[in-house]
Protein backbone atom coordinates (compact mmCIF):
# COMPACT_ATOMS: atom_id res chain seq x y z
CA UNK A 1 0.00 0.00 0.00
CA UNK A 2 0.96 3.71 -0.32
CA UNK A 3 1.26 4.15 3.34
CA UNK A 4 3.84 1.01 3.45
CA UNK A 5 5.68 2.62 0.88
CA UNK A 6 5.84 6.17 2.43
CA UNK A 7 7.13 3.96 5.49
CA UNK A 8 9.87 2.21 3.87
CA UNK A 9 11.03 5.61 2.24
CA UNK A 10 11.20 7.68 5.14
CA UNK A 11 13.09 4.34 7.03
CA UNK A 12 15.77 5.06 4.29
CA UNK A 13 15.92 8.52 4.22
CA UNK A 14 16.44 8.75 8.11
CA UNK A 15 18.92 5.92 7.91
CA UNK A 16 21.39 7.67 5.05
CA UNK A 17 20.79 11.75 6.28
CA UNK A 18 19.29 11.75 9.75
CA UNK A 19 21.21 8.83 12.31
CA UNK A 20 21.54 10.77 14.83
CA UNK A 21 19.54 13.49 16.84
CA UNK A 22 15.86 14.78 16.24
CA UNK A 23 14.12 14.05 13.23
CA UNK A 24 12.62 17.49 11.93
CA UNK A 25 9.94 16.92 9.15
CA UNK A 26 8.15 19.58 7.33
CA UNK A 27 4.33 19.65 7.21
CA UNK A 28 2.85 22.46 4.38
CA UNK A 29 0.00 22.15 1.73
CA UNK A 30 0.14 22.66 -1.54
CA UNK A 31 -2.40 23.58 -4.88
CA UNK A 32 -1.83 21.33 -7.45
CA UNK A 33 -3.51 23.26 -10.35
CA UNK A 34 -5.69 21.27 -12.70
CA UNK A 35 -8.90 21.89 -14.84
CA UNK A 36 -11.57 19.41 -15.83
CA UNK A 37 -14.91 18.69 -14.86
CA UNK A 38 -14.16 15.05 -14.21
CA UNK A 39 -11.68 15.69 -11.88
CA UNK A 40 -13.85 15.24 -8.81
CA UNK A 41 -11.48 16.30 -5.91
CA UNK A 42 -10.59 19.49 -7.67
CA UNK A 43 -11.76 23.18 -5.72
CA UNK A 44 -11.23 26.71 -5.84
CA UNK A 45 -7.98 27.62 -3.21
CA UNK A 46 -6.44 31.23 -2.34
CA UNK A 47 -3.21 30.41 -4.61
CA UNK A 48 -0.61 31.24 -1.86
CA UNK A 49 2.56 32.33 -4.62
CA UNK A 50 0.27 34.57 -6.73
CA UNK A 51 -1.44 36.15 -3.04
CA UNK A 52 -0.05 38.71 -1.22
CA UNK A 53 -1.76 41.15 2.00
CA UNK A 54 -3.79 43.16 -0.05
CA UNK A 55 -4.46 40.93 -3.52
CA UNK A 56 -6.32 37.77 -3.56
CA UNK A 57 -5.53 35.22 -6.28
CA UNK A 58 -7.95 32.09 -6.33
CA UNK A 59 -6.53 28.73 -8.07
CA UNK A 60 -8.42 25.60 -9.17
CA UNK A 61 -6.74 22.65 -8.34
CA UNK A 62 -6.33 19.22 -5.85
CA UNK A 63 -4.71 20.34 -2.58
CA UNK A 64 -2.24 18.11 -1.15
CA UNK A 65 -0.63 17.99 2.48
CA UNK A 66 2.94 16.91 1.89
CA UNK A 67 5.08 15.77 4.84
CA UNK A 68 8.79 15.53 4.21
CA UNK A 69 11.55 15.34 5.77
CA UNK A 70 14.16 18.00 6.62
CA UNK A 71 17.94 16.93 6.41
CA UNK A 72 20.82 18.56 5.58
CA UNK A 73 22.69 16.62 2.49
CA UNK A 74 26.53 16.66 2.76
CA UNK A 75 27.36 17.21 -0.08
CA UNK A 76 24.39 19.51 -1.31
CA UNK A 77 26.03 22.00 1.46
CA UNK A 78 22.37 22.96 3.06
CA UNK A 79 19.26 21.21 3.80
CA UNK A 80 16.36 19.80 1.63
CA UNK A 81 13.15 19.16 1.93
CA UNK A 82 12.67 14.86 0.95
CA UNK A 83 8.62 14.33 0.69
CA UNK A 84 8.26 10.61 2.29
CA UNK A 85 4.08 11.12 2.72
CA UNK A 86 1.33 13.09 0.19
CA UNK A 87 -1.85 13.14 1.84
CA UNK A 88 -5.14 14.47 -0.88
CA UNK A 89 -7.06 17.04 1.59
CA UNK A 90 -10.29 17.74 -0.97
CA UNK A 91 -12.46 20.83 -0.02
CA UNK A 92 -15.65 20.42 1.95
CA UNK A 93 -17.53 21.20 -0.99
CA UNK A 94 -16.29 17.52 -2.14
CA UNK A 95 -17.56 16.32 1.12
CA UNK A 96 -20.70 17.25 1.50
CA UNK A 97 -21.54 16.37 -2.32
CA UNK A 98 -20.72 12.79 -1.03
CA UNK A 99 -22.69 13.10 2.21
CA UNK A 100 -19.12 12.40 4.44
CA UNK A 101 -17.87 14.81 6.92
CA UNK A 102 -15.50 16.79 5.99
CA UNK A 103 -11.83 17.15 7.51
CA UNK A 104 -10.28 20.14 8.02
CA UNK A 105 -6.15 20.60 7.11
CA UNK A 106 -5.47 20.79 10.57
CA UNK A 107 -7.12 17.15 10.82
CA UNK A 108 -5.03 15.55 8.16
CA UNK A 109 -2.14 17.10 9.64
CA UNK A 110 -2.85 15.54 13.14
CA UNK A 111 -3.06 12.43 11.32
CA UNK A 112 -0.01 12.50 9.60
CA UNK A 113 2.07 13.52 12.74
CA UNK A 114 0.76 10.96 14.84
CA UNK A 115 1.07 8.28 11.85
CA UNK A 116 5.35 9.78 11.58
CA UNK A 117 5.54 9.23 15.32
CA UNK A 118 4.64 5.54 15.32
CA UNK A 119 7.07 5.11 12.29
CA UNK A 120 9.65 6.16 14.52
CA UNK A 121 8.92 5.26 17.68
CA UNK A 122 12.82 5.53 19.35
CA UNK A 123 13.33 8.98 17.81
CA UNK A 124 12.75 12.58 18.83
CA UNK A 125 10.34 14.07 16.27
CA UNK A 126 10.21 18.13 15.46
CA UNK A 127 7.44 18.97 13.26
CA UNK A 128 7.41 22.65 11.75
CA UNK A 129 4.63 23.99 9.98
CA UNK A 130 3.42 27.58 9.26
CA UNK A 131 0.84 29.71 10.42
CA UNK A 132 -1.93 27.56 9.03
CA UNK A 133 -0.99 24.90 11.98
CA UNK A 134 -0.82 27.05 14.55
CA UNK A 135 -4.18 26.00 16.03
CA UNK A 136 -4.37 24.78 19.89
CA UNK A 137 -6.18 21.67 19.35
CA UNK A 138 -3.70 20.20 16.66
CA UNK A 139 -0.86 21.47 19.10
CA UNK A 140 -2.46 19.49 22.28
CA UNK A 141 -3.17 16.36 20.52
CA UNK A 142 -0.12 16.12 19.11
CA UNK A 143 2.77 17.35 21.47
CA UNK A 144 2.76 14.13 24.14
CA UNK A 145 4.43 12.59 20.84
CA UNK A 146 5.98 15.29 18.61
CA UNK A 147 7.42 18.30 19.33
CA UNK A 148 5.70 21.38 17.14
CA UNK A 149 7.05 25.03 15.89
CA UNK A 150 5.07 27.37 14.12
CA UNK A 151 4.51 30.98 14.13
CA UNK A 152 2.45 32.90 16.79
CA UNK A 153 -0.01 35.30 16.71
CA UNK A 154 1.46 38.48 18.56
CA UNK A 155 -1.77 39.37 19.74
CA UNK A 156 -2.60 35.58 21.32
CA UNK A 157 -3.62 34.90 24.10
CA UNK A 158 -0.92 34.36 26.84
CA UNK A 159 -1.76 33.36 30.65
CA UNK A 160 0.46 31.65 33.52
CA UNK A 161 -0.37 28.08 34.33
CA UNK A 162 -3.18 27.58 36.63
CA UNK A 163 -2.22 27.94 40.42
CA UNK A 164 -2.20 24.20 42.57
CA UNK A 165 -5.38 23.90 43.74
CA UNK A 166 -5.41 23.89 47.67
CA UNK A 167 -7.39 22.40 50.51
CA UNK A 168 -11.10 23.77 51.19
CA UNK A 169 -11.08 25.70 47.60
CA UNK A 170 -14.45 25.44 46.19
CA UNK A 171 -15.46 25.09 43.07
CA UNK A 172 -14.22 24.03 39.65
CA UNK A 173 -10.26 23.89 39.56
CA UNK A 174 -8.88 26.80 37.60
CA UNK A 175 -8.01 26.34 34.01
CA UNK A 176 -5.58 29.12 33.54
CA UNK A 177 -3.77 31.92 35.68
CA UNK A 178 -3.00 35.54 35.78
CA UNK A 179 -3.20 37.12 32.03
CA UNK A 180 0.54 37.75 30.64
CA UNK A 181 1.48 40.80 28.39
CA UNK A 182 0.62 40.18 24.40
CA UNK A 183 3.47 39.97 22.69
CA UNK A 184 2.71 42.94 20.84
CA UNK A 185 2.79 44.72 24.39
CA UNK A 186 6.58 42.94 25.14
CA UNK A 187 7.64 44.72 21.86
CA UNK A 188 6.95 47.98 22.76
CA UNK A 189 8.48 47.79 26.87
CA UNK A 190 11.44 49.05 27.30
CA UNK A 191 12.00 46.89 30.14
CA UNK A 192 12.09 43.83 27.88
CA UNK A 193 15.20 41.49 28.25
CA UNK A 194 16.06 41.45 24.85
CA UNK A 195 18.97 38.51 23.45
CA UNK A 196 21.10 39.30 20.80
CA UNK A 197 21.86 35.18 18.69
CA UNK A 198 23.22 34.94 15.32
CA UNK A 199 21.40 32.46 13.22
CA UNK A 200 21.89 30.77 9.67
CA UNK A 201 20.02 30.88 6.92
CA UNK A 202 17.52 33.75 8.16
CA UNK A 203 15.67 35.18 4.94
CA UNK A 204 18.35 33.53 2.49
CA UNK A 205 21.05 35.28 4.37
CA UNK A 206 24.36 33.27 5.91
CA UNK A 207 24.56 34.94 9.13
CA UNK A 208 21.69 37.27 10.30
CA UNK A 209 21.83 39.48 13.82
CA UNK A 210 18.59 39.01 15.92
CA UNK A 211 17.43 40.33 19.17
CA UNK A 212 15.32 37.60 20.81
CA UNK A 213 13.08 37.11 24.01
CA UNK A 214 11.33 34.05 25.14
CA UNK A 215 9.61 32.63 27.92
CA UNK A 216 6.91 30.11 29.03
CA UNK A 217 2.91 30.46 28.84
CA UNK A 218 -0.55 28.86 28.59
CA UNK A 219 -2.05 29.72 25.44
CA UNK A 220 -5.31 30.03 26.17
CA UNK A 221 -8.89 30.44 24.05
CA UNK A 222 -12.29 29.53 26.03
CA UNK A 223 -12.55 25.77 25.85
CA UNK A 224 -9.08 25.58 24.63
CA UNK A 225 -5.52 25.33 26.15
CA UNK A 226 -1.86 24.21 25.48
CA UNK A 227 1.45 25.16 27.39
CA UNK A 228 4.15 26.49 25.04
CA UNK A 229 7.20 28.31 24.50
CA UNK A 230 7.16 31.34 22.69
CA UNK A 231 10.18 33.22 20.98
CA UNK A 232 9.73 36.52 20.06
CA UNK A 233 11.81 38.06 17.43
CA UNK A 234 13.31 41.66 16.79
CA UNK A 235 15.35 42.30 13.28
CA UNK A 236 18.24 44.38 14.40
CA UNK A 237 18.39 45.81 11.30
CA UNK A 238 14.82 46.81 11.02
CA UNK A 239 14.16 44.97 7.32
CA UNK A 240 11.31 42.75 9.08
CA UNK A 241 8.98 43.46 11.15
CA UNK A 242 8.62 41.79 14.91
CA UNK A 243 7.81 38.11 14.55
CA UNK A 244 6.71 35.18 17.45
CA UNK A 245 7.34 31.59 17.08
CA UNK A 246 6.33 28.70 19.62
CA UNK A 247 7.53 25.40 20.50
CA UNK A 248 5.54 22.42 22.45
CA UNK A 249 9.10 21.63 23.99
CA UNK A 250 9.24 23.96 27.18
CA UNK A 251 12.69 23.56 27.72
CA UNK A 252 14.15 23.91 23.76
CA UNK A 253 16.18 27.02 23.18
CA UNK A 254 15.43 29.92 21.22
CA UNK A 255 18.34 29.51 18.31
CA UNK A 256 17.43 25.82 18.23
CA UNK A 257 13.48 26.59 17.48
CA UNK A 258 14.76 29.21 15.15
CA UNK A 259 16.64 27.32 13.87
CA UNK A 260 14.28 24.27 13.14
CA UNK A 261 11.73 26.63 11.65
CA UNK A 262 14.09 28.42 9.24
CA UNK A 263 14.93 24.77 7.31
CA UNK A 264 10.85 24.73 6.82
CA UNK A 265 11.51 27.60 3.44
CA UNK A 266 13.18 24.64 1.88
CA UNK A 267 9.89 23.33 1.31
CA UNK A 268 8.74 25.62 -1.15
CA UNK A 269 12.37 24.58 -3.14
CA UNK A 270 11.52 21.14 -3.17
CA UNK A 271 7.88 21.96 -4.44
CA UNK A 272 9.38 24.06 -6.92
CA UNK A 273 11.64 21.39 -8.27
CA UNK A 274 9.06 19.00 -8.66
CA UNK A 275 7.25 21.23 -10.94
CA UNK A 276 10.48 21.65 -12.52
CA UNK A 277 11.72 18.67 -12.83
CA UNK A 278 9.58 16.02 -11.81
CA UNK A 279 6.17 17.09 -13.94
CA UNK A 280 3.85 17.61 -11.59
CA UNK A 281 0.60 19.55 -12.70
CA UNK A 282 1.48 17.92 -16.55
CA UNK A 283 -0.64 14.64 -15.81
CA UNK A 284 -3.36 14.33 -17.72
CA UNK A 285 -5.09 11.51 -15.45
CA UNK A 286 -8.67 12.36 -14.28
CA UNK A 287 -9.55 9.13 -12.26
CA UNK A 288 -9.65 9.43 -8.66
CA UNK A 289 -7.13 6.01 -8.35
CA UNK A 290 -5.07 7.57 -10.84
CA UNK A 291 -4.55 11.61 -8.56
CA UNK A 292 -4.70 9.13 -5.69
CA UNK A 293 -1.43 7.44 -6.97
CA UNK A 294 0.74 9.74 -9.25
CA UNK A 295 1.32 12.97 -7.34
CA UNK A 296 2.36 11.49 -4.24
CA UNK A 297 4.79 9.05 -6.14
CA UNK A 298 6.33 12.06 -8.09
CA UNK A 299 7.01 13.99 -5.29
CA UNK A 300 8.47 10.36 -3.41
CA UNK A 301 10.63 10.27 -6.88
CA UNK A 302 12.31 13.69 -5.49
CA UNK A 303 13.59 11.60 -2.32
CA UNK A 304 14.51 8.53 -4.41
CA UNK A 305 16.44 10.76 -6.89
CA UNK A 306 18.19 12.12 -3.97
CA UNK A 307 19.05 8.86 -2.33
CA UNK A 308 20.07 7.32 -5.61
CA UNK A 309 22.69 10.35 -5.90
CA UNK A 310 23.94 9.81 -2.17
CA UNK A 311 24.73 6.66 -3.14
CA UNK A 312 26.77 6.65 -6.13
CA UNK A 313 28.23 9.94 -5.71
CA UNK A 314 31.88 8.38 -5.49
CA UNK A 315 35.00 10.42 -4.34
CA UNK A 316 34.21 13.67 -5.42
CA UNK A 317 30.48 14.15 -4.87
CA UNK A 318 27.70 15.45 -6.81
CA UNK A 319 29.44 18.17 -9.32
CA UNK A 320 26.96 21.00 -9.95
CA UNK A 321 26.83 21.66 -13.61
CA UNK A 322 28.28 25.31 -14.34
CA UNK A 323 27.70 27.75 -17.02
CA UNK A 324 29.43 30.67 -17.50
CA UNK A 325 27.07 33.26 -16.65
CA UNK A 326 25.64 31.21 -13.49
CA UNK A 327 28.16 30.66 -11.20
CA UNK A 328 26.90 27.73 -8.77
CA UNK A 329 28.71 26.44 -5.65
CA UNK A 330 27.11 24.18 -4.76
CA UNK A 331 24.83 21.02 -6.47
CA UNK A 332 21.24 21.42 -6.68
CA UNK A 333 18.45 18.60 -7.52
CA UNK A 334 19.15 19.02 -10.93
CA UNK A 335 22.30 17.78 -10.78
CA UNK A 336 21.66 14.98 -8.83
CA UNK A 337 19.11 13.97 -11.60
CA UNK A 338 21.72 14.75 -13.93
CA UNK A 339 23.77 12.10 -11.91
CA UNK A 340 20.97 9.61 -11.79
CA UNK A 341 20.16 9.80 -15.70
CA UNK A 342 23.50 9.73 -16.13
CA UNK A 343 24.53 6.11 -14.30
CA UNK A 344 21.28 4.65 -15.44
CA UNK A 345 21.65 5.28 -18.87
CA UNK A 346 25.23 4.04 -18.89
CA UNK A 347 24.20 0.88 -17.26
CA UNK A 348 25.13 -2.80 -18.63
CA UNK A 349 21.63 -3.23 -17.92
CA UNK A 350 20.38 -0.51 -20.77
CA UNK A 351 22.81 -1.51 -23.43
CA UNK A 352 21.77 -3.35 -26.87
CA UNK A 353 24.43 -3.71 -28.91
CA UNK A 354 27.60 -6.27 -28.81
CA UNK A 355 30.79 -5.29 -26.95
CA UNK A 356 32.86 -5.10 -30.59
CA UNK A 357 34.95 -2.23 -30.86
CA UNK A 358 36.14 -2.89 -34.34
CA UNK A 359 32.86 -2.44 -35.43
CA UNK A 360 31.61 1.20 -33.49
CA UNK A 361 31.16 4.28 -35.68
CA UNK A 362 31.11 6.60 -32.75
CA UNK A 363 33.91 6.61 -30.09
CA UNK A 364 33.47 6.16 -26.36
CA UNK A 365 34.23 10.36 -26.04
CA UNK A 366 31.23 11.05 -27.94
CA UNK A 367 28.95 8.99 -26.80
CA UNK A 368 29.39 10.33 -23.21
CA UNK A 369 29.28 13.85 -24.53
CA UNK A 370 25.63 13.05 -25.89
CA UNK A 371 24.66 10.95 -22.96
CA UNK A 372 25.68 13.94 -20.82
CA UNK A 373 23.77 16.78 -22.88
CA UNK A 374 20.57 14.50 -22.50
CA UNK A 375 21.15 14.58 -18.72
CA UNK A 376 21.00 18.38 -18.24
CA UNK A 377 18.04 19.34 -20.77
CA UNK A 378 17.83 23.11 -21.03
């Protein structure tokens, strides 16, 4: 079945990138867009590239929740995003057509970080998502298993933990305590103890200068509750404005969660390169077994592709392919397909003709020259 599949996959990919310390995987959605009236999954989605504050840009499409793994590659020199599980999330238009009830995001995201934390049982698990997770019921179900970092509203919510309840009180025990400053309110003191950390990779940057505070709360809205750790942030600079982050781990430190969450904009690369690469939105299916079943495997070819370069990368690593007017340090995942294409289709196992030299009309030089054209395709 899929799900064995997406089991076996992320079993290798946290075997060759990830053997020690916490697994972080990156949860996001995505619009596949696609047309047709047969396509009975498809609905109208804010398109989240073409969007911006003040312009609103609707898509048709299939939306997809795509888990994947965060890992930095050796010898990519930064860290990728490897999709190991594609999850179809249609609209509730598509439910209630069908008479079923209809699951939100957040739902299908519970269910795909509880089904990651019984694939790895004996491993620390750090889920980051965006904004779109950041909703207390996913956070309480989920953080007794996986540990969650997301952006936080700066206007949410923030109390102390309830006080112990003592002998001879009446009533119902207390569900929260005192009300904390907002966030928005912390900004603004002067008396705020602010922490000046470094951190990589901030907003495409190497090195970035942050001020940072932090501390402990209940996040609280009536009927719902979950303890966290928030991090607010303060560009030194002033490029950006204030931001807030939280983490379900009470006790993780601010550059770590920082950290974590800045390896979650390699998502959007890997989507990218799918698109690219891969042909994703080019199908031409309209089935429901067939959406069901190609998608999720093109996306799992990224990892594969990746894996398959890992391994036969020999001494010198994956070589990025240069041109003269783009200078490229480092290999991207089109030169590991390059790589891939390239052992594959100089395989024993592909070749037709005999082994006679005497009798070739093309010499070994240019046949590798060709073979190695076809492997970077403009």
């Amino acid at each position: 079945s899929a799900r064995r599949v997406a089991h076996r996959l992320l079993g290798l990919l946290v075997a060759a990138f990830v053997r020690e310390g916490p697994v972080v995987i990156g949860l996001d959605d995505t619009i596949e867009r696609r047309w047709g009236t047969k396509i009975k999954a498809r609905g109208i989605y804010r398109d989240p590239v073409r969007s911006s504050h003040g312009h609103f840009v609707k898509a048709s499409g299939l939306r997809w929740l795509c888990v994947m793994l965060l890992a930095p590659i050796p010898w990519a020199g930064c860290v990728w995003a490897l999709p190991f599980l594609t999850i179809l999330a249609p609209s509730e238009r598509y439910a209630q057509k069908r008479g079923r009830r209809h699951k939100k995001l957040t739902d299908w995201g519970r269910q795909a970080l509880l089904q990651t934390a019984r694939w790895l049982p004996d491993r620390r698990i750090v889920a980051v998502a965006d904004s779109s997770f950041s909703v207390i019921e996913l956070l309480r179900s989920v953080s007794p298993h996986v540990d969650v970092v997301t952006r936080l509203r700066l206007d949410a919510g923030l109390y102390e933990p309830p006080p112990p309840r003592r002998p001879g009180d009446k009533g119902r025990p207390r569900v929260k305590g005192a009300r904390l400053p907002t966030l928005t309110e912390r900004v603004a003191d002067p008396t705020t103890a602010w922490q000046r950390v470094v951190i990589q990779g901030w907003y495409g940057r190497t090195q970035h200068q942050l001020d940072v505070a932090t501390g402990t709360a209940l996040w609280h809205h009536p009927g719902r509750r979950v303890l966290i750790r928030w991090v607010l942030v303060r560009d030194v600079e002033g490029g950006k404005e204030p931001q807030a982050f939280l983490c379900t781990d009470l006790d993780a430190e601010p550059t770590a969660i920082l950290g974590w969450f800045v390896r979650r904009w390699r998502v959007e690369v890997t989507l990218a390169e799918v698109r690219r690469h891969l042909g994703v939105e080019t199908q031409r299916q309209w089935s429901d077994l067939a959406i069901l079943r190609t998608t999720p495997a093109l996306l799992g070819l990224f990892s594969l592709v990746t894996l398959w370069a890992n391994r036969i990368k020999g001494e010198h690593g994956v070589l990025p392919n240069r041109v003269r007017w783009y200078p490229k340090a480092d290999p991207t995942f089109s030169d590991a397909l390059a790589l891939v294409r390239l052992e594959l289709w100089t395989s024993p196992t592909f070749a037709t003709s005999p082994d006679h030299r005497e009798s070739a009309k093309n010499t070994d030089r240019l046949i590798n020259r060709l073979i190695r054209v076809a492997c970077n395709p403009p």
